[in-house]
C-alpha atoms as a PDB file:
ATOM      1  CA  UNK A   1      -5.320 -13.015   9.277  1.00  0.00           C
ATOM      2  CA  UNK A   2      -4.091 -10.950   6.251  1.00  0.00           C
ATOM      3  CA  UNK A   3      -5.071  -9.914   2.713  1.00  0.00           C
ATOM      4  CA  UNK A   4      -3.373  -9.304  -0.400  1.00  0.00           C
ATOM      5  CA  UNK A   5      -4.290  -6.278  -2.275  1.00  0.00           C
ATOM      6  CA  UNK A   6      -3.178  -3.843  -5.151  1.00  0.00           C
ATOM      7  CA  UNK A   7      -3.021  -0.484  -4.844  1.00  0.00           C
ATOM      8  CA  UNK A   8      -0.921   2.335  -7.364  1.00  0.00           C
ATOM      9  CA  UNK A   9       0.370  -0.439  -9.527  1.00  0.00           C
ATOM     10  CA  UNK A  10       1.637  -2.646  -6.046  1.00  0.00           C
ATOM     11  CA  UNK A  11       0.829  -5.120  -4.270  1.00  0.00           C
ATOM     12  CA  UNK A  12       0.803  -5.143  -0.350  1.00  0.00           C
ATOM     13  CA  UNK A  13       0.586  -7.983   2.015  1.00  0.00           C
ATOM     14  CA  UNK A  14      -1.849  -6.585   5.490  1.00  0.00           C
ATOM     15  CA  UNK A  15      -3.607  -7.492   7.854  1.00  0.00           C
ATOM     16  CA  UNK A  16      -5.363  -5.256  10.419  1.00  0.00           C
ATOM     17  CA  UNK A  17      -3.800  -2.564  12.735  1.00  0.00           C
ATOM     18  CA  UNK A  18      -0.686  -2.479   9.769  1.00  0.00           C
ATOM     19  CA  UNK A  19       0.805   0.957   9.066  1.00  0.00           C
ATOM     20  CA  UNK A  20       1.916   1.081   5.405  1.00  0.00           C
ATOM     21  CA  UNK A  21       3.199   4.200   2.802  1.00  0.00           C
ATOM     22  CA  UNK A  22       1.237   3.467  -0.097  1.00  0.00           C
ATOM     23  CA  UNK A  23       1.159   5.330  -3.213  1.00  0.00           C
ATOM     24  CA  UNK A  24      -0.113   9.063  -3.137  1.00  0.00           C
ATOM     25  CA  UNK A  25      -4.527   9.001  -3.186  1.00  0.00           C
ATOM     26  CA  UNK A  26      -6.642  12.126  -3.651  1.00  0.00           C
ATOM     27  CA  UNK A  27      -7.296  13.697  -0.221  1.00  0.00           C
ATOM     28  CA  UNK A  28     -10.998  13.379   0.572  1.00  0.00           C
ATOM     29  CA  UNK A  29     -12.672  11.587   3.441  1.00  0.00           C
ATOM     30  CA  UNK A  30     -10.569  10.439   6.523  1.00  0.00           C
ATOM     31  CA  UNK A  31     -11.202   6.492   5.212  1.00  0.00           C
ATOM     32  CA  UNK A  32     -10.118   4.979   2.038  1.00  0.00           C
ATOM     33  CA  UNK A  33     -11.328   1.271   1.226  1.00  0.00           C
ATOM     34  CA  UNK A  34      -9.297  -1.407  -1.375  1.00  0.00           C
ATOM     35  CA  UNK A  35     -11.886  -3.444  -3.357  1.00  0.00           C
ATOM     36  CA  UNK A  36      -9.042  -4.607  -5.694  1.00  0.00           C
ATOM     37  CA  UNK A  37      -7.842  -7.667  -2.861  1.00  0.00           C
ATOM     38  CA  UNK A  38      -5.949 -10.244  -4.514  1.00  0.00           C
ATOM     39  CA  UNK A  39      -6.003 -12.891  -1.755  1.00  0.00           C
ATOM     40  CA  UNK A  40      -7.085 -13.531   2.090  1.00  0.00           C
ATOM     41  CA  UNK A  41      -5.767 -15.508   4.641  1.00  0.00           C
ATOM     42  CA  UNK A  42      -8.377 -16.280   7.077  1.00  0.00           C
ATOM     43  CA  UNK A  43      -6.663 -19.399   8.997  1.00  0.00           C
ATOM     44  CA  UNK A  44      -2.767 -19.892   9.013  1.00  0.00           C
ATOM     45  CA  UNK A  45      -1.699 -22.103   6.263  1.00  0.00           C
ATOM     46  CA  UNK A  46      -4.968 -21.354   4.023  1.00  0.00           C
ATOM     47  CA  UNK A  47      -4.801 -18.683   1.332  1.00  0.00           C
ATOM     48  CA  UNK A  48      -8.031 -18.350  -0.769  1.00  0.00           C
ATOM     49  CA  UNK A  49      -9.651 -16.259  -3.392  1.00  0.00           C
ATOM     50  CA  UNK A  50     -12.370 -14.574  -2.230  1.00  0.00           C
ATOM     51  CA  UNK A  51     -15.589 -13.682  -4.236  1.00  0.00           C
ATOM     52  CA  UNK A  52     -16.583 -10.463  -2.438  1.00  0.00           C
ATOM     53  CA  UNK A  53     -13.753  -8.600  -0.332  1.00  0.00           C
ATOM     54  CA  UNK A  54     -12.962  -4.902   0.687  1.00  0.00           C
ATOM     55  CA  UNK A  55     -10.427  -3.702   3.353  1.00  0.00           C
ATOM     56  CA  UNK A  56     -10.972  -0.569   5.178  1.00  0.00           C
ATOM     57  CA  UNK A  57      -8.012   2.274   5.952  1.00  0.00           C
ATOM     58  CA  UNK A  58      -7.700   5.192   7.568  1.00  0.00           C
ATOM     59  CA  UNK A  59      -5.817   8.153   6.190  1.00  0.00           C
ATOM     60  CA  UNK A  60      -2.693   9.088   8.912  1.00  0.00           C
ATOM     61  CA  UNK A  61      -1.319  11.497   6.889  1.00  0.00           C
ATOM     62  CA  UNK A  62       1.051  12.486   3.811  1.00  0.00           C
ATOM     63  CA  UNK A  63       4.806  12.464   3.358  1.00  0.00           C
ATOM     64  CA  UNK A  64       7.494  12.294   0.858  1.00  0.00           C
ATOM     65  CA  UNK A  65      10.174   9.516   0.890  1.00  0.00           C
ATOM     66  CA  UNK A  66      13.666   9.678   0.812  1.00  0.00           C
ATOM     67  CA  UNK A  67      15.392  11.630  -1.884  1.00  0.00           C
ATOM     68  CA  UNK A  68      16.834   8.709  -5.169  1.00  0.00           C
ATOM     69  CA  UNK A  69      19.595  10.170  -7.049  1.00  0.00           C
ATOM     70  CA  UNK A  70      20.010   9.372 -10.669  1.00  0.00           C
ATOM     71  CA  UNK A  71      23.025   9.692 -12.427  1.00  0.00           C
ATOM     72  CA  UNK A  72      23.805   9.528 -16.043  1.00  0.00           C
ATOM     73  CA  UNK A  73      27.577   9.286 -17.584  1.00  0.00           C
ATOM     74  CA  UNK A  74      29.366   8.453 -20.766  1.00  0.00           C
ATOM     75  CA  UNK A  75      32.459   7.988 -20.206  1.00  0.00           C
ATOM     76  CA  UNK A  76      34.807   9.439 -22.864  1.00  0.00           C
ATOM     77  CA  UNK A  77      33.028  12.063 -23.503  1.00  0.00           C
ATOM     78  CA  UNK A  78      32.727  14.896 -20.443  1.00  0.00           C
ATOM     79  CA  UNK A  79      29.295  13.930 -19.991  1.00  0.00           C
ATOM     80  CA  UNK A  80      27.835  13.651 -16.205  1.00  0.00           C
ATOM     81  CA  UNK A  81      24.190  14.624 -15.027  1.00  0.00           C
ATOM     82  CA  UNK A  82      22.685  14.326 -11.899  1.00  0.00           C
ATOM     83  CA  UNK A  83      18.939  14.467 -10.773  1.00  0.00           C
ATOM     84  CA  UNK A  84      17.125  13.901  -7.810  1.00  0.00           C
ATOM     85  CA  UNK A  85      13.758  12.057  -6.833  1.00  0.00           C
ATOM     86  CA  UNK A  86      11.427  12.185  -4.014  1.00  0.00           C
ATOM     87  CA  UNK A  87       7.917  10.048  -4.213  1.00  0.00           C
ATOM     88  CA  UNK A  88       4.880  11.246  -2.219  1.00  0.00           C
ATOM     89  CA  UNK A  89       3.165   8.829  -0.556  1.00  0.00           C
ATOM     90  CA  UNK A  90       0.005   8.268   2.054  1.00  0.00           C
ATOM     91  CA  UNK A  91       0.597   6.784   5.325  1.00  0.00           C
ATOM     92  CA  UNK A  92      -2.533   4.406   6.375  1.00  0.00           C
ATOM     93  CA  UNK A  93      -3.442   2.263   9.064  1.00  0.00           C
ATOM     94  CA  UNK A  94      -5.384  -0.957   8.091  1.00  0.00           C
ATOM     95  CA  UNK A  95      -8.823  -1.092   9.608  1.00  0.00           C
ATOM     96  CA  UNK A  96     -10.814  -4.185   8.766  1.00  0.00           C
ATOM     97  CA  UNK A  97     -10.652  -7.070   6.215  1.00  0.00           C
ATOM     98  CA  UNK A  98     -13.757  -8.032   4.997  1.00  0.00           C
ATOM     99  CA  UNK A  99     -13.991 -11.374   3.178  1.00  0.00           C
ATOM    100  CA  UNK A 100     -17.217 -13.275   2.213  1.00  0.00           C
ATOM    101  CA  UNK A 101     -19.392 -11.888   4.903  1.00  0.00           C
ATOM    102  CA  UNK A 102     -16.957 -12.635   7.486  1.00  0.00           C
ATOM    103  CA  UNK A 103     -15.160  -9.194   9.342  1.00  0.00           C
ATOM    104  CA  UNK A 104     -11.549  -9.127  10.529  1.00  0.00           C
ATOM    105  CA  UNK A 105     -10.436  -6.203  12.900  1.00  0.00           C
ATOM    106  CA  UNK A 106      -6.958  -4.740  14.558  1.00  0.00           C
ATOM    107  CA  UNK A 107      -7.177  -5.264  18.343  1.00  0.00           C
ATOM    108  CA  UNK A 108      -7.872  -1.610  20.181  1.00  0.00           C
END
């Protein structure tokens, strides 16, 4: 069992008990919940549409990644620059998967 959903301009494939870095989210209540879901898979081999879905997430904690260099030359001309990058993300842990009326959950 796994959805589809889009989150911070991405798409993510989960299903439940899934640790994922997803873009940074406003800090607030302990859960967070994805209405936007693209697709669920509720058999293997079947991938559907669904009319009413929502997953469920809780909040693990916050991080930064790993530090992206960019560097910008011209050659011929003395010209070098370099800056660094480092994107702040939430860590979550998928929940449920709720599709149609029917509820999927991680194994405790």
């Amino acid at each position: 069992m796994y959805a589809v959903i889009r989150t911070g301009g991405k798409q993510y494939r989960v299903a439940p008990g899934d640790v994922l870095n997803i873009e940074s989210v406003a800090p607030g209540s302990p859960t967070i919940e994805f209405s936007d879901v693209l697709a669920v898979s509720g058999e293997p081999g079947t991938l559907a549409k669904p009319s009413t879905a929502k997953v469920t997430a809780e909040i693990l904690g916050e991080g930064r990644g790993d530090k992206v260099l960019v560097f910008h030359f011209k050659r011929k001309k003395q010209y070098k620059k370099l800056q660094g990058h480092r994107q702040n993300f939430t860590q979550v842990r998928i929940k449920t998967i709720e599709a149609d009326g029917v509820t999927y959950s991680a194994a405790s």
